[in-house]
PDB file of N, CA and C in Angstrom:
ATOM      1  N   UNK A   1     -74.298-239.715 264.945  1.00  0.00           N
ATOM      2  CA  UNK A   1     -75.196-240.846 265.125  1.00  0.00           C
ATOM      3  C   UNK A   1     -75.716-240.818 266.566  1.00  0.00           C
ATOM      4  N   UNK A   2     -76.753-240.793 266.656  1.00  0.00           N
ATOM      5  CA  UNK A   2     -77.680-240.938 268.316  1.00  0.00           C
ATOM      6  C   UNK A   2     -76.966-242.461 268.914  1.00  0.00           C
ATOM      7  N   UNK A   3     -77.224-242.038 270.324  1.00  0.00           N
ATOM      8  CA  UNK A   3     -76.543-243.071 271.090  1.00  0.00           C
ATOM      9  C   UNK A   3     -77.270-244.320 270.843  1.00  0.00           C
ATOM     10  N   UNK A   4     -78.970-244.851 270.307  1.00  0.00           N
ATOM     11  CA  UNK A   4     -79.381-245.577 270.445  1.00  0.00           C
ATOM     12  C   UNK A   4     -79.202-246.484 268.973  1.00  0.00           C
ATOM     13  N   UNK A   5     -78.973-245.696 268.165  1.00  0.00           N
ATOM     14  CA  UNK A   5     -78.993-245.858 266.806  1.00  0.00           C
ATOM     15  C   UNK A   5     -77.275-246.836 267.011  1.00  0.00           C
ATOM     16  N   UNK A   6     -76.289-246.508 267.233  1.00  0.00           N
ATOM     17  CA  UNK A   6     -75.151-246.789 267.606  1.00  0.00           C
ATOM     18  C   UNK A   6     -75.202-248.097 268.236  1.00  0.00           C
ATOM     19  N   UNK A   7     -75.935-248.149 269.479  1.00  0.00           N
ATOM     20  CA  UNK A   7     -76.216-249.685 270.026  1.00  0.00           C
ATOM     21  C   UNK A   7     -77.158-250.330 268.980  1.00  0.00           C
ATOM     22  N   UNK A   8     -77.987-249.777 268.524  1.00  0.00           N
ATOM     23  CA  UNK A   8     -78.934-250.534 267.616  1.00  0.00           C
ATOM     24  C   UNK A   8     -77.505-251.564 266.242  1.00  0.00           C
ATOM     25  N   UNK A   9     -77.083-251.064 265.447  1.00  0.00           N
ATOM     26  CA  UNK A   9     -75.780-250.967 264.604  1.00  0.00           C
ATOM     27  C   UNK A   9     -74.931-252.122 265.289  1.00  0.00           C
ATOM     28  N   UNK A  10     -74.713-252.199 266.921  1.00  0.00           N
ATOM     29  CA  UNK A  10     -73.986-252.834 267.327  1.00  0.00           C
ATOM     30  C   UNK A  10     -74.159-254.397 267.825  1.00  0.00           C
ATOM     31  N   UNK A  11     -75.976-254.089 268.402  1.00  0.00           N
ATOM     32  CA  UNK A  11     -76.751-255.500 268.051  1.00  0.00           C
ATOM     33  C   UNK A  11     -77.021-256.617 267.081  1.00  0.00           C
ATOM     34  N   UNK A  12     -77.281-255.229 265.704  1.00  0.00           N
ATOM     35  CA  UNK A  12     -77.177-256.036 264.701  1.00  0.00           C
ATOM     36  C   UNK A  12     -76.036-256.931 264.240  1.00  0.00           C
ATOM     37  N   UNK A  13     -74.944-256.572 264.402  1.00  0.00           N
ATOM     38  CA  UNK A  13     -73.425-256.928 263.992  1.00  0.00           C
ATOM     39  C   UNK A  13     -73.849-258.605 265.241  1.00  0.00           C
ATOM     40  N   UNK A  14     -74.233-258.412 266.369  1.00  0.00           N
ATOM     41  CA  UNK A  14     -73.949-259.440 267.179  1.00  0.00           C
ATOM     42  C   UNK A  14     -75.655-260.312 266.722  1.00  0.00           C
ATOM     43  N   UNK A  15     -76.499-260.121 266.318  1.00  0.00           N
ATOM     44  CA  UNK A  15     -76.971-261.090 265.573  1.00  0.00           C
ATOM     45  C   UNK A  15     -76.774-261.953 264.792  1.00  0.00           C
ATOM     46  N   UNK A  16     -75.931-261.028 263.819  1.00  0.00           N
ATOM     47  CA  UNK A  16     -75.347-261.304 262.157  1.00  0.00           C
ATOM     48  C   UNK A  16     -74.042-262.794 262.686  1.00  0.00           C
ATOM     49  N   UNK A  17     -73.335-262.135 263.908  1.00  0.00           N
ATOM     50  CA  UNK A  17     -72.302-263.034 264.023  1.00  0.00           C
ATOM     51  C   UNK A  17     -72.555-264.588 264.741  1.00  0.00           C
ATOM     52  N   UNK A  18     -74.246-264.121 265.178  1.00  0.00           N
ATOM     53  CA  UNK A  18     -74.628-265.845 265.688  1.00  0.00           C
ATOM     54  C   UNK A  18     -75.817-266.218 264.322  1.00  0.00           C
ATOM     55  N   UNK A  19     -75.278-265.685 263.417  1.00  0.00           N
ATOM     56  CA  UNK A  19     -76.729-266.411 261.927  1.00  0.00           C
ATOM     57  C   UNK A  19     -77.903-266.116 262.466  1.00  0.00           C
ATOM     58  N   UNK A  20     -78.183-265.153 262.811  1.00  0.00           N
ATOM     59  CA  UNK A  20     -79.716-264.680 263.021  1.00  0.00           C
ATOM     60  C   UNK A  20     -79.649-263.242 262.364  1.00  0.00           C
ATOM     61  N   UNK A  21     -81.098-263.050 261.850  1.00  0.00           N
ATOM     62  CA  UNK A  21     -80.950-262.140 260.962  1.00  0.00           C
ATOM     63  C   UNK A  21     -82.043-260.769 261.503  1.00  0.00           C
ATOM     64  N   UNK A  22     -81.668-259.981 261.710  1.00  0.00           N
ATOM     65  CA  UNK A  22     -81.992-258.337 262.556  1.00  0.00           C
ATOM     66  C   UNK A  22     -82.557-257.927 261.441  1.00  0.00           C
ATOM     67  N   UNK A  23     -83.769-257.460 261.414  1.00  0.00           N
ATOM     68  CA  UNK A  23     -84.271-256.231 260.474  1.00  0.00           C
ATOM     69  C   UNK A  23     -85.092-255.147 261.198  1.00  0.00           C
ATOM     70  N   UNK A  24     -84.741-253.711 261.196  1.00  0.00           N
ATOM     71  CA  UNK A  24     -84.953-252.789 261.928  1.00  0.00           C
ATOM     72  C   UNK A  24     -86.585-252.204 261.017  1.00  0.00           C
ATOM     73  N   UNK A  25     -87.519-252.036 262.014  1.00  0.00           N
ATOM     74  CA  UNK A  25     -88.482-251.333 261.951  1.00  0.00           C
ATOM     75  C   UNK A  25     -88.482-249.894 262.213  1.00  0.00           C
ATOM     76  N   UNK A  26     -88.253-249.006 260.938  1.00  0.00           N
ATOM     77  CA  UNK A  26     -88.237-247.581 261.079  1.00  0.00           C
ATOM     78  C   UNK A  26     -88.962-247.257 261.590  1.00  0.00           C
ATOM     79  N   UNK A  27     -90.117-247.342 262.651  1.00  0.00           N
ATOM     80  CA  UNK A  27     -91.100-246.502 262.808  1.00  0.00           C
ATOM     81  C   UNK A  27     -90.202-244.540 263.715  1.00  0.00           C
ATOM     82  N   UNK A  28     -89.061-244.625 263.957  1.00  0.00           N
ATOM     83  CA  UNK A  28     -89.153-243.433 264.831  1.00  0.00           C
ATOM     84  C   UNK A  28     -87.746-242.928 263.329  1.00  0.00           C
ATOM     85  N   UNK A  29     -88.269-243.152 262.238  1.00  0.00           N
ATOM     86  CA  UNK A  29     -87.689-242.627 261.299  1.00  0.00           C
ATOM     87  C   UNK A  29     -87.875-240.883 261.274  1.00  0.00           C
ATOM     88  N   UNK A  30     -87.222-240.451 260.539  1.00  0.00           N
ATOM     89  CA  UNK A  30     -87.623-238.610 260.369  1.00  0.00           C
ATOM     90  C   UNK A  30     -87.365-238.440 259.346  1.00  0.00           C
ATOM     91  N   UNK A  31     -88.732-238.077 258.875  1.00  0.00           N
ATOM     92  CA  UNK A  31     -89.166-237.419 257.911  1.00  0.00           C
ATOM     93  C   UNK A  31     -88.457-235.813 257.200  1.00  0.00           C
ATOM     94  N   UNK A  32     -88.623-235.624 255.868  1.00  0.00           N
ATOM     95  CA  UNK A  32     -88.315-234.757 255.151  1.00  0.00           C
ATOM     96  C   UNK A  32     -89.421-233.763 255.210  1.00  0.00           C
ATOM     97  N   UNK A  33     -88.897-232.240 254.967  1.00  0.00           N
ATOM     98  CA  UNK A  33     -90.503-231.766 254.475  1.00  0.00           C
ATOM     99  C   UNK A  33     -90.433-230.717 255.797  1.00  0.00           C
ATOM    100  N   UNK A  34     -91.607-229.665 255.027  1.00  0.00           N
ATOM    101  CA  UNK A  34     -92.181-228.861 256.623  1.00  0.00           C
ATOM    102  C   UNK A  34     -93.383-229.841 257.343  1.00  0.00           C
ATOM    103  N   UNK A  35     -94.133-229.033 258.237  1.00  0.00           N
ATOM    104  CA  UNK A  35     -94.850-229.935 259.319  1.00  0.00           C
ATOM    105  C   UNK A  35     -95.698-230.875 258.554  1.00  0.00           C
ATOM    106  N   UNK A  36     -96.743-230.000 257.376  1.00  0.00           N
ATOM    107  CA  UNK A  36     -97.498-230.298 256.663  1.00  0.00           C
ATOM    108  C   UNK A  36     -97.064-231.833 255.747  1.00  0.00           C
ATOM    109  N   UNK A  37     -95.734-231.651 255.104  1.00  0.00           N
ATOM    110  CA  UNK A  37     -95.147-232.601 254.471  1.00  0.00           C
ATOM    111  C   UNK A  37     -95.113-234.091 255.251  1.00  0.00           C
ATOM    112  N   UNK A  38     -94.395-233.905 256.518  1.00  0.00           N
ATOM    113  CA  UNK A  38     -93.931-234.600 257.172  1.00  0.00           C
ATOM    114  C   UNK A  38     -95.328-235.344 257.848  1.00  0.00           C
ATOM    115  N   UNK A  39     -96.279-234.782 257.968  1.00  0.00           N
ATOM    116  CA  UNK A  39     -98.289-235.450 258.399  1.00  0.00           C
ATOM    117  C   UNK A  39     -98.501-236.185 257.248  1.00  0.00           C
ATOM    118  N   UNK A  40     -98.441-235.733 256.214  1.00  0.00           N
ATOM    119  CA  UNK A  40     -98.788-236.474 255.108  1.00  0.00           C
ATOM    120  C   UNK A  40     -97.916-237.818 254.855  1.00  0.00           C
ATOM    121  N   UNK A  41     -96.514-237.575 254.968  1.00  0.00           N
ATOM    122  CA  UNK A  41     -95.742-239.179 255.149  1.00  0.00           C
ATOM    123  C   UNK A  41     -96.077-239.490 256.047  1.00  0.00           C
ATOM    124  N   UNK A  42     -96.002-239.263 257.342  1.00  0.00           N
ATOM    125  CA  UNK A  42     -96.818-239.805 258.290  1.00  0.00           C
ATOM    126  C   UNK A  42     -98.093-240.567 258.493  1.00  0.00           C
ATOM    127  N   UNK A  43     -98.768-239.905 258.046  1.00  0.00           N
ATOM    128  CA  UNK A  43    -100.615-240.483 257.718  1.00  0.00           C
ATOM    129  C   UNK A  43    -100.357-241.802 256.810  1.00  0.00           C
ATOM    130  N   UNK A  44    -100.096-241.928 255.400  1.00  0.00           N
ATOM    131  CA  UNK A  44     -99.767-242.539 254.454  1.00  0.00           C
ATOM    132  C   UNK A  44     -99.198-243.858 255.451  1.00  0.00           C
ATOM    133  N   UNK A  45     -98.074-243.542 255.983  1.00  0.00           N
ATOM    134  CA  UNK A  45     -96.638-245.096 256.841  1.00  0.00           C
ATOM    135  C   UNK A  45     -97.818-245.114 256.873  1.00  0.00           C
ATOM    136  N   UNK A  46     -98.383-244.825 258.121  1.00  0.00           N
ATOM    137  CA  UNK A  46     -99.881-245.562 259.115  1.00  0.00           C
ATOM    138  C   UNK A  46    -100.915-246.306 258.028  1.00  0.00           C
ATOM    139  N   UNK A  47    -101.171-245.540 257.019  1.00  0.00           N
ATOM    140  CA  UNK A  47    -102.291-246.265 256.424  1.00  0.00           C
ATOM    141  C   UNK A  47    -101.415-247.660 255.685  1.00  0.00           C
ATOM    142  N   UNK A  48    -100.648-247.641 255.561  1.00  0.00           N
ATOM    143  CA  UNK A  48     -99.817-248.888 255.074  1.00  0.00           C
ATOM    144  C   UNK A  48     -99.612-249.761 255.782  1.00  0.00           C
ATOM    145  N   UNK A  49     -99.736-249.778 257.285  1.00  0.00           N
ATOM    146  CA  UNK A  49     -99.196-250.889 258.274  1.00  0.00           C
ATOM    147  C   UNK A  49     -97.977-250.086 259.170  1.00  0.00           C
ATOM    148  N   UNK A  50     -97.487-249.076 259.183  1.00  0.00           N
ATOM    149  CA  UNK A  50     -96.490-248.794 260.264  1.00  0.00           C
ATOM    150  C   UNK A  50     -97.722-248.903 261.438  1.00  0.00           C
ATOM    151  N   UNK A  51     -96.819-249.280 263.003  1.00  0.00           N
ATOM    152  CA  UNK A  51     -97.130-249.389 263.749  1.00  0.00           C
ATOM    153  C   UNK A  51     -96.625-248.537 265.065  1.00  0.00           C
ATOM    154  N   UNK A  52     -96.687-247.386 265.098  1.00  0.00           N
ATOM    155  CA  UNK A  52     -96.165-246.505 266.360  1.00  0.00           C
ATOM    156  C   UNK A  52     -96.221-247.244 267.721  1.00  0.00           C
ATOM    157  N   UNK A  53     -94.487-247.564 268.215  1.00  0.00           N
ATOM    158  CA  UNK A  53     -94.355-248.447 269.451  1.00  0.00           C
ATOM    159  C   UNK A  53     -94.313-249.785 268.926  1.00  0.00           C
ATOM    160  N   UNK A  54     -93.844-249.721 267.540  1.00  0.00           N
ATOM    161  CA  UNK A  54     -93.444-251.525 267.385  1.00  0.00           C
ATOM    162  C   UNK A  54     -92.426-251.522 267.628  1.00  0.00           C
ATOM    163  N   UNK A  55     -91.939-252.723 268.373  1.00  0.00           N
ATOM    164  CA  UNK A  55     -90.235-252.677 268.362  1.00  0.00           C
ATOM    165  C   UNK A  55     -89.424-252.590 267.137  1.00  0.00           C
ATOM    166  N   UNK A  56     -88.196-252.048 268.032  1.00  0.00           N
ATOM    167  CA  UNK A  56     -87.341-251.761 266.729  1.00  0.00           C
ATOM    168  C   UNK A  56     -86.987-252.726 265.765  1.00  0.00           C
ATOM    169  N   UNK A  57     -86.611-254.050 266.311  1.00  0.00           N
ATOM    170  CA  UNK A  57     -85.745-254.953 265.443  1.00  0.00           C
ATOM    171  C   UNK A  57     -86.853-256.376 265.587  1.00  0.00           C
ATOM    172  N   UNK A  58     -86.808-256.902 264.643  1.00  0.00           N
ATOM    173  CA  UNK A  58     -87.292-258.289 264.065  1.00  0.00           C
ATOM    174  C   UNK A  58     -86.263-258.804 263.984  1.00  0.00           C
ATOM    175  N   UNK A  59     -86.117-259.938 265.017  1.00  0.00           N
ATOM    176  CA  UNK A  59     -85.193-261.035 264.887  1.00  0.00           C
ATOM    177  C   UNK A  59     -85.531-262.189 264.340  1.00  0.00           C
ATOM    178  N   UNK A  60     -85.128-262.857 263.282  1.00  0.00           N
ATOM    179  CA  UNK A  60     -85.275-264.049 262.639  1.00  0.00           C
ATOM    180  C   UNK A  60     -84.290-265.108 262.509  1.00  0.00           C
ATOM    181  N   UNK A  61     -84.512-266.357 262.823  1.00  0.00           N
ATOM    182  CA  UNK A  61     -84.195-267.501 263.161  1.00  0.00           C
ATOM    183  C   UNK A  61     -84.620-268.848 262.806  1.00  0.00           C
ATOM    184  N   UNK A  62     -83.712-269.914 262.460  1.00  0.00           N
ATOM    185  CA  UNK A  62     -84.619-271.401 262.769  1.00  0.00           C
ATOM    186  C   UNK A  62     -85.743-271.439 263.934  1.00  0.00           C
ATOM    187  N   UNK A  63     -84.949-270.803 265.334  1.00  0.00           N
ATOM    188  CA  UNK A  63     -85.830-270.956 266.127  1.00  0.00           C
ATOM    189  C   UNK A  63     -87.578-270.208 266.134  1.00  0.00           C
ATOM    190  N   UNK A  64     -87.518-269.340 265.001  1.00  0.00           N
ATOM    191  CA  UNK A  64     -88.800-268.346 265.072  1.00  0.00           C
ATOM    192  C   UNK A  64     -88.228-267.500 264.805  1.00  0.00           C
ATOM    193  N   UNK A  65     -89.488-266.359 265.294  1.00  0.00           N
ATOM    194  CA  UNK A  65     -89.401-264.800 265.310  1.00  0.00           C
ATOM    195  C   UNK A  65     -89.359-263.937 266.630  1.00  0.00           C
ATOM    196  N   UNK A  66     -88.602-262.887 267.378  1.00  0.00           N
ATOM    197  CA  UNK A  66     -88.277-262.319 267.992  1.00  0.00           C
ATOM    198  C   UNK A  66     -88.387-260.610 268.323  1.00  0.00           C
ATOM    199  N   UNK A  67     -88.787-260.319 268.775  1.00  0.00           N
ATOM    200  CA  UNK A  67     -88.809-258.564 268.779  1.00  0.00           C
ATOM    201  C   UNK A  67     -88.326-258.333 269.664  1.00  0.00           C
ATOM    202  N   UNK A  68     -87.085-257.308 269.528  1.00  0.00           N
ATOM    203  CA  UNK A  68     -86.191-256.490 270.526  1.00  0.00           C
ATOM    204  C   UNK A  68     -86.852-254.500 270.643  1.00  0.00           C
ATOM    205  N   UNK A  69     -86.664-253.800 271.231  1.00  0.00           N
ATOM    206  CA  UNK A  69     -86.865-252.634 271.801  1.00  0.00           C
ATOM    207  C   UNK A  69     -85.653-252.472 271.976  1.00  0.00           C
ATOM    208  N   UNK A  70     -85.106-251.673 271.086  1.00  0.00           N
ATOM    209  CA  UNK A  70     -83.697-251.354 271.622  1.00  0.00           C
ATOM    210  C   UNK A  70     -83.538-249.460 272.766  1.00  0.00           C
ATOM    211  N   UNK A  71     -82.812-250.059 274.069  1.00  0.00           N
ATOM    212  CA  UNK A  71     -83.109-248.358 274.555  1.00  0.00           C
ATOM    213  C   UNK A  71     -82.046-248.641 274.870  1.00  0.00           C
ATOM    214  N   UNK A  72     -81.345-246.978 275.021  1.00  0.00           N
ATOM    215  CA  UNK A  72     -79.956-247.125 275.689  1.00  0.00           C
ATOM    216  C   UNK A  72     -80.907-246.470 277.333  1.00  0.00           C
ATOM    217  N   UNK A  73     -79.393-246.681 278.240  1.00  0.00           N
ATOM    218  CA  UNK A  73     -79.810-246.456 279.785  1.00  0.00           C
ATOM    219  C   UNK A  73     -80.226-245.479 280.226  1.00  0.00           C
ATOM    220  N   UNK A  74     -80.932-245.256 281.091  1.00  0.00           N
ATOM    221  CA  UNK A  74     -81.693-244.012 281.458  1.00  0.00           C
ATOM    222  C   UNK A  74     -82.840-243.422 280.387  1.00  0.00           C
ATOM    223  N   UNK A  75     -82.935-244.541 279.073  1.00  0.00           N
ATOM    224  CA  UNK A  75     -84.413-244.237 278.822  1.00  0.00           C
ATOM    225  C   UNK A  75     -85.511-246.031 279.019  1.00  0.00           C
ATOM    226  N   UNK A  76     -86.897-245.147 278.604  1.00  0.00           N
ATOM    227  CA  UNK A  76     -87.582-246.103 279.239  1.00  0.00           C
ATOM    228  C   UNK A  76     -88.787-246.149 278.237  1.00  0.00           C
ATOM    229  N   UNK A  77     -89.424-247.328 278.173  1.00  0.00           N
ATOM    230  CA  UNK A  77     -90.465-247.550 276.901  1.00  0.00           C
ATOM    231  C   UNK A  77     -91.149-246.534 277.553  1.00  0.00           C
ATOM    232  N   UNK A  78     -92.144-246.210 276.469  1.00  0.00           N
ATOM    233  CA  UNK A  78     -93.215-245.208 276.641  1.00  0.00           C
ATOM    234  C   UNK A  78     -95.034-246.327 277.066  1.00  0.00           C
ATOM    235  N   UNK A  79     -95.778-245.551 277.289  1.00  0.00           N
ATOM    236  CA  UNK A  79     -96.964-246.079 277.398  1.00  0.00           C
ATOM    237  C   UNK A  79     -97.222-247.146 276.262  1.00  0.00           C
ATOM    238  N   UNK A  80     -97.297-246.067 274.872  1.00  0.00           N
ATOM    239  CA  UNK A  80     -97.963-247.102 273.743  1.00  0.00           C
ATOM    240  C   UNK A  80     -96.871-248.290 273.545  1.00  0.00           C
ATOM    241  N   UNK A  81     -95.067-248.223 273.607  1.00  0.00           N
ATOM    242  CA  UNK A  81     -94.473-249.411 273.430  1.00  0.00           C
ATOM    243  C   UNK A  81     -94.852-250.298 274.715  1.00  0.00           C
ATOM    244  N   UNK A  82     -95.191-250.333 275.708  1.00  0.00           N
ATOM    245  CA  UNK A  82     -95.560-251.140 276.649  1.00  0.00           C
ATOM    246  C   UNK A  82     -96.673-251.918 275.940  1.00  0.00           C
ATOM    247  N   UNK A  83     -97.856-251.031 275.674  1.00  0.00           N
ATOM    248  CA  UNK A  83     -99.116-251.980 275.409  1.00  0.00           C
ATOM    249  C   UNK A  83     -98.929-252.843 274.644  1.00  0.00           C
ATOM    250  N   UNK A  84     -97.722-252.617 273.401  1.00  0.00           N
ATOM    251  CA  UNK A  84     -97.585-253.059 271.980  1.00  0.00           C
ATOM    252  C   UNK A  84     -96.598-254.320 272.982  1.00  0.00           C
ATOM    253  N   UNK A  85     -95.961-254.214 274.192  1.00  0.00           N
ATOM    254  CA  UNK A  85     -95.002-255.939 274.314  1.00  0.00           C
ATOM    255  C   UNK A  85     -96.545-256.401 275.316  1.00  0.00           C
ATOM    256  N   UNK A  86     -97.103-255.986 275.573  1.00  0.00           N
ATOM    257  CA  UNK A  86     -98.085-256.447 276.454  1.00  0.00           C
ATOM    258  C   UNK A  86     -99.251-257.325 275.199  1.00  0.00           C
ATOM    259  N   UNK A  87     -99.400-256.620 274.199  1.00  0.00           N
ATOM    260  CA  UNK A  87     -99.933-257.376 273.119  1.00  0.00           C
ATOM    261  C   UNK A  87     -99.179-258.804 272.516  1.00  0.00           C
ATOM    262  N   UNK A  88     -98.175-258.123 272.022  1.00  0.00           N
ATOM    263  CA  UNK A  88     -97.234-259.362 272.041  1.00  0.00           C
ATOM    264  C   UNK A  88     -96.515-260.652 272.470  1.00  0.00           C
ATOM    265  N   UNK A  89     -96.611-260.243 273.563  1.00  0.00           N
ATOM    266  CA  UNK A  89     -96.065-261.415 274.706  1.00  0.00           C
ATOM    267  C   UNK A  89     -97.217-261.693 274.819  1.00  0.00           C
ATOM    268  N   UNK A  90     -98.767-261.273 275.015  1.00  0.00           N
ATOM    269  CA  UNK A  90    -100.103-262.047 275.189  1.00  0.00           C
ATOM    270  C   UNK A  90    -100.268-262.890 273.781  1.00  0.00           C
ATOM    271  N   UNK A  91     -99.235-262.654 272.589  1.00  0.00           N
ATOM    272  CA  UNK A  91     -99.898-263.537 271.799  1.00  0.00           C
ATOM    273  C   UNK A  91     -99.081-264.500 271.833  1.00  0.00           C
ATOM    274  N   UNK A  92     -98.149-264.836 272.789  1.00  0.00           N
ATOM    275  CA  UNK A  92     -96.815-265.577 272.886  1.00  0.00           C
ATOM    276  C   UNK A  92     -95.537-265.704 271.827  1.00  0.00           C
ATOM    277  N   UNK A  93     -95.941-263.766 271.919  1.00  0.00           N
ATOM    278  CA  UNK A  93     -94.705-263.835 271.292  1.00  0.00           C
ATOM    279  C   UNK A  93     -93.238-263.371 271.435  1.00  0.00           C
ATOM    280  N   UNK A  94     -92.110-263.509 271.192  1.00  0.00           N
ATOM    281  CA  UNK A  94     -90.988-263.007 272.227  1.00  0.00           C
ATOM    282  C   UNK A  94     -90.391-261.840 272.317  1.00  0.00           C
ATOM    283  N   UNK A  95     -90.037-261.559 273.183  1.00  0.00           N
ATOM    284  CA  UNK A  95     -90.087-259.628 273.536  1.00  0.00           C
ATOM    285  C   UNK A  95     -88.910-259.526 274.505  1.00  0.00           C
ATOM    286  N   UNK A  96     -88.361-258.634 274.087  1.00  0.00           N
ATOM    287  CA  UNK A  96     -87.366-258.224 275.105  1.00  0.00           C
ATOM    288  C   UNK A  96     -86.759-256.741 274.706  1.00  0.00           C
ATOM    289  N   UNK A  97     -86.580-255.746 275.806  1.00  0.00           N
ATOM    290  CA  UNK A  97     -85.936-254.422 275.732  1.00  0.00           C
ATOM    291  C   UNK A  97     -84.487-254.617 275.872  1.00  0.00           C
ATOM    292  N   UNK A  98     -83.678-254.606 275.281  1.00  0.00           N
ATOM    293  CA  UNK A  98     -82.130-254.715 275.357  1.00  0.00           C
ATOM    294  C   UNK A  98     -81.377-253.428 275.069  1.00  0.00           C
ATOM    295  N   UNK A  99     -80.719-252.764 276.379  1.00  0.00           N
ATOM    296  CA  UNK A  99     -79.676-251.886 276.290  1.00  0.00           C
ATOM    297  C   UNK A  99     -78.709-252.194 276.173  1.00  0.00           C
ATOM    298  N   UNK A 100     -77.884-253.373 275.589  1.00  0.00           N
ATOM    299  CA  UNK A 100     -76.666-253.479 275.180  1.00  0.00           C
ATOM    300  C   UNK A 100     -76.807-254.767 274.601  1.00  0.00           C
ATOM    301  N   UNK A 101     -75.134-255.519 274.106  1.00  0.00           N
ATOM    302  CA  UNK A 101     -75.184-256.404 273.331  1.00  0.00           C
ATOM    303  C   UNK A 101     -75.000-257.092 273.994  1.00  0.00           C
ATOM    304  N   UNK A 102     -74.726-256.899 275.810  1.00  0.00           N
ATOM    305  CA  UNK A 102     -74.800-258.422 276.726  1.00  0.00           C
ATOM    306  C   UNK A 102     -76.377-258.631 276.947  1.00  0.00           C
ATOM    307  N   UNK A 103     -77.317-257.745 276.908  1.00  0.00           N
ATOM    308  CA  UNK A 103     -78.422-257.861 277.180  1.00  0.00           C
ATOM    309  C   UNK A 103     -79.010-259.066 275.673  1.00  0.00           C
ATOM    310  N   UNK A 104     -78.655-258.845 274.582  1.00  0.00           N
ATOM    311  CA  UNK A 104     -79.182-259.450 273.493  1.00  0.00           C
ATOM    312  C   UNK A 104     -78.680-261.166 273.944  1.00  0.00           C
ATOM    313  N   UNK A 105     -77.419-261.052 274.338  1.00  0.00           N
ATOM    314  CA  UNK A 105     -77.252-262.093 274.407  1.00  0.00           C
ATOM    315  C   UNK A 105     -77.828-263.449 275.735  1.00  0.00           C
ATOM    316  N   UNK A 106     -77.802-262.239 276.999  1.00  0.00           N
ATOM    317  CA  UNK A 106     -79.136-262.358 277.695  1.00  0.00           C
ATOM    318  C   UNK A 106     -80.628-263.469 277.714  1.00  0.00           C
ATOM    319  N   UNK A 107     -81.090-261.792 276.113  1.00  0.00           N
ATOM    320  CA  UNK A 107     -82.044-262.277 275.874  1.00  0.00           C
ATOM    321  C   UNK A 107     -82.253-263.609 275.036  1.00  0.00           C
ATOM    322  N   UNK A 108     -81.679-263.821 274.579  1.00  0.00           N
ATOM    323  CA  UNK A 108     -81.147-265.090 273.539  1.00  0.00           C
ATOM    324  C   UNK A 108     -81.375-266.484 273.981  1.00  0.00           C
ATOM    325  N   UNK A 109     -80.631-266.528 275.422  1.00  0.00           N
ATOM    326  CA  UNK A 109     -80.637-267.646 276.026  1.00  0.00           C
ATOM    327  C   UNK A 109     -81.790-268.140 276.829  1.00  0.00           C
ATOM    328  N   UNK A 110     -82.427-266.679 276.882  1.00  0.00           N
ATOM    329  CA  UNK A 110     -83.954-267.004 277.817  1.00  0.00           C
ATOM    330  C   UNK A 110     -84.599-267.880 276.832  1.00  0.00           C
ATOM    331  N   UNK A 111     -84.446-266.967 275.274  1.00  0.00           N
ATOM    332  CA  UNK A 111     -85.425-267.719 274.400  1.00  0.00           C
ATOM    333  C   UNK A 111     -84.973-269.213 273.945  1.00  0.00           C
ATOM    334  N   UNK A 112     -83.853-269.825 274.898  1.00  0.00           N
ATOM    335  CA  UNK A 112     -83.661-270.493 273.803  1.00  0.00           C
ATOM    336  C   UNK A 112     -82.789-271.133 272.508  1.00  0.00           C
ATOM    337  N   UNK A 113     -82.081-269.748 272.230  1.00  0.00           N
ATOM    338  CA  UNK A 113     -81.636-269.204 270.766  1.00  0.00           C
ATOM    339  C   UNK A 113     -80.012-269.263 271.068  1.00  0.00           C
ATOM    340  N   UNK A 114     -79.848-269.667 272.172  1.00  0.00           N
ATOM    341  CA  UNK A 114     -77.983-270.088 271.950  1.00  0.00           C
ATOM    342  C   UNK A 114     -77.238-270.875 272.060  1.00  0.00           C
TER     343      UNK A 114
END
């Protein structure tokens, strides 16, 4: 299991245990298939609504809705996930990058949510 996938797994558990409910956005899923295969699922997500650089997790709540970026340390959003919290937070909506499960909880209290 990748190190981020692991913290991702470990967030969720600490959502679940304050009644808020985590649902992970596959977008950095991997595909089956040779190159060709793997463009064609590719093309298709996109024409359906995937969004390359959406955050990972949808947090849901009484209080609203929430988007986390989950990175472990020493990595760092890329260009397009920047624009995508820069979109987001311009539509007032809540955003936060969390490398661990003190960070979720962190983020929680900024919003609000504890």
């Amino acid at each position: 299991m990748r190190a981020e996938t692991g913290l991702q797994v470990d967030i969720l558990a600490e959502l679940d245990k304050r009644g808020l409910w985590g649902v992970h956005v596959p977008n950095g899923a991997v595909f089956a298939g040779d190159a060709r295969q793997r463009a064609i699922q590719s093309n298709s997500l996109k024409r359906a609504g995937m969004r390359p650089g959406f955050p990972d997790l949808l947090v849901y709540g009484p209080q609203g809705v929430g988007h986390i970026e989950v990175k472990i340390e020493g990595e760092y959003a890329t260009d397009l996930q920047m624009e995508i919290e820069h979109k987001l937070t311009g539509w007032g909506q809540r955003y936060a990058v969390c490398r661990s499960v003190a960070d979720v909880a962190e983020t929680l209290e900024d919003w609000g949510w504890s």
